[in-house]
Protein backbone atom coordinates (compact mmCIF):
# COMPACT_ATOMS: atom_id res chain seq x y z
CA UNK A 1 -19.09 35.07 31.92
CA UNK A 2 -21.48 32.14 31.85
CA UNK A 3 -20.42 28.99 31.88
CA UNK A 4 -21.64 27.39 28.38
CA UNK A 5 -20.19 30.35 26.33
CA UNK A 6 -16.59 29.53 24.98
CA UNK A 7 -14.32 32.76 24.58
CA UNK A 8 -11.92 32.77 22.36
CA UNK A 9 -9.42 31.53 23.86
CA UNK A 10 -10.96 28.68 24.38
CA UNK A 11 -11.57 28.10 20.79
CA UNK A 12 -8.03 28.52 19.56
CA UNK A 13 -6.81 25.85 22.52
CA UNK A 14 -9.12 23.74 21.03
CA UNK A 15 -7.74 24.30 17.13
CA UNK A 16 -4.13 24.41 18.35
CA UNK A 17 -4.76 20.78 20.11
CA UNK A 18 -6.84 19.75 17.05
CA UNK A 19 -4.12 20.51 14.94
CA UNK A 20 -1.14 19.15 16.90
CA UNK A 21 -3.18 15.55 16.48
CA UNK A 22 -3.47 16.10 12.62
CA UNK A 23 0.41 16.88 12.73
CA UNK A 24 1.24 13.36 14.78
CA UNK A 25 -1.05 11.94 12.90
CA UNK A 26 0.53 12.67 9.78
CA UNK A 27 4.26 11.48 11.24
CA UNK A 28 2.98 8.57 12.72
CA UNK A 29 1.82 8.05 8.62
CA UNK A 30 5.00 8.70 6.97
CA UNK A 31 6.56 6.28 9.23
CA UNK A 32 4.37 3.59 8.90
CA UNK A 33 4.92 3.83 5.07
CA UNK A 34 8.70 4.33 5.60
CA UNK A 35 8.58 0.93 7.55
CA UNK A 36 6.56 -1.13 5.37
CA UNK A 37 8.72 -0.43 2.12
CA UNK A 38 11.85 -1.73 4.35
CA UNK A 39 13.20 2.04 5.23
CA UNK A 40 12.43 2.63 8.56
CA UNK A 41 14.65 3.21 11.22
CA UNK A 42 18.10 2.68 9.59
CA UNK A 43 17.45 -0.37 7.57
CA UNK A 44 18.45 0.22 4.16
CA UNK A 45 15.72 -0.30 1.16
CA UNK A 46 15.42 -4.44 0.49
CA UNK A 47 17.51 -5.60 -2.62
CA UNK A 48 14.75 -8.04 -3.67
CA UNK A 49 11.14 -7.04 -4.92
CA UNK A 50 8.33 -8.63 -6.07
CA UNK A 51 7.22 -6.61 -9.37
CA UNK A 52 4.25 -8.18 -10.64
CA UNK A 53 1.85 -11.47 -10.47
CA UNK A 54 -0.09 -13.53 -12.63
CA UNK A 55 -2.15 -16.50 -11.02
CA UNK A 56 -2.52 -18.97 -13.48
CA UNK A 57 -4.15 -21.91 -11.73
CA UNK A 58 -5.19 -22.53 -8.27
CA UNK A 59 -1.14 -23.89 -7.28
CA UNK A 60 0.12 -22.36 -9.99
CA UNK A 61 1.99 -18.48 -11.15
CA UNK A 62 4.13 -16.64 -12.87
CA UNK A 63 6.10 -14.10 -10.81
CA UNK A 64 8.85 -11.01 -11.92
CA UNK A 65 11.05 -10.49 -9.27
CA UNK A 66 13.83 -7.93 -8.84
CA UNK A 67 17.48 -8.06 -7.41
CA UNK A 68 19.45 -5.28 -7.74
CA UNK A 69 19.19 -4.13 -11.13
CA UNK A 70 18.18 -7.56 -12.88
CA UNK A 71 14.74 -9.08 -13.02
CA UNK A 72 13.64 -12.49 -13.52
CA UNK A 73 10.73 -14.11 -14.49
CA UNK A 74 9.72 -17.20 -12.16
CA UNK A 75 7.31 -19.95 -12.81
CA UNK A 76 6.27 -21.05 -9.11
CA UNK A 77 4.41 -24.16 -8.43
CA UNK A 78 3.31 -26.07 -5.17
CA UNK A 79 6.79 -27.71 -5.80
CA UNK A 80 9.40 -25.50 -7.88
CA UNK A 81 10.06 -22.97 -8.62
CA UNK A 82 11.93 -22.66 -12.36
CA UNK A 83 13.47 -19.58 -13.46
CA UNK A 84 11.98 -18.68 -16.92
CA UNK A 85 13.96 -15.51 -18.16
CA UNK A 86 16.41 -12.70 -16.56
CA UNK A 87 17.19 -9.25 -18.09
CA UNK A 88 18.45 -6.24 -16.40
CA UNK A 89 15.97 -4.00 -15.28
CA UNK A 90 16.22 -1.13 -17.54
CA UNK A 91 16.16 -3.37 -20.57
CA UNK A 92 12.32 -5.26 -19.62
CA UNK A 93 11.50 -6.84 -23.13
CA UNK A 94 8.09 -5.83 -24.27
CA UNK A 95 7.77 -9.05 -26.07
CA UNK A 96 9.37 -12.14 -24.97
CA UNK A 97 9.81 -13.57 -28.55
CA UNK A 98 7.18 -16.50 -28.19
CA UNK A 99 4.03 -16.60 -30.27
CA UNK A 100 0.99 -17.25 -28.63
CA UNK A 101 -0.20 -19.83 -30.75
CA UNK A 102 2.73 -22.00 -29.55
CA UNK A 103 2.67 -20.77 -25.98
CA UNK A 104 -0.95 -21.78 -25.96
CA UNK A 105 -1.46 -24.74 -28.14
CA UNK A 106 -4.77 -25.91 -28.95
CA UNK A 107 -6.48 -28.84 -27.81
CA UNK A 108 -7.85 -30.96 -30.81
């Protein structure tokens, strides 16, 4: 047999090892995701989340955070932080009962 031919032996070594790495590769995936949501190797999942937020100035936001099973809406500045509202986390209002027109006044 010359040298430069592969059999095909030598062809399924090379797709067994090819897919052995695509197989760690994949574990080594899941557990990098596991680890970064706070799951990984026998922690239990974190009781406080960040849901959502809104920038609203360069020092300035407005942050929903979760405990448990409430949530509360946080206005965070270079100095406080205020707590603006809490619900539980099944109940999130869809409207939180302020018009815009006096949440945003205008400037005469």
């Amino acid at each position: 047999m010359n040298p430069t031919q592969l059999g095909w032996t030598d062809v399924l070594q090379m797709l067994l090892s090819f897919g052995l790495v695509v197989v760690l590769l994949l574990v080594l995936l899941h557990f990098l995701k596991k680890m970064q949501q706070g799951q990984g190797f026998g922690r239990s999942a974190r009781r406080m989340q960040v849901v959502e937020t809104l920038g609203l100035g360069a020092r300035q936001k407005v942050v929903i955070t979760r405990v448990d099973d409430r949530e509360f809406l946080l206005g965070v500045t270079a100095t406080d932080i205020s707590v603006l509202g809490q619900w539980d986390a099944e109940d999130r209002p869809t409207d939180l009962g302020v018009p815009m027109a006096t949440a945003n006044p205008k400037k005469t």
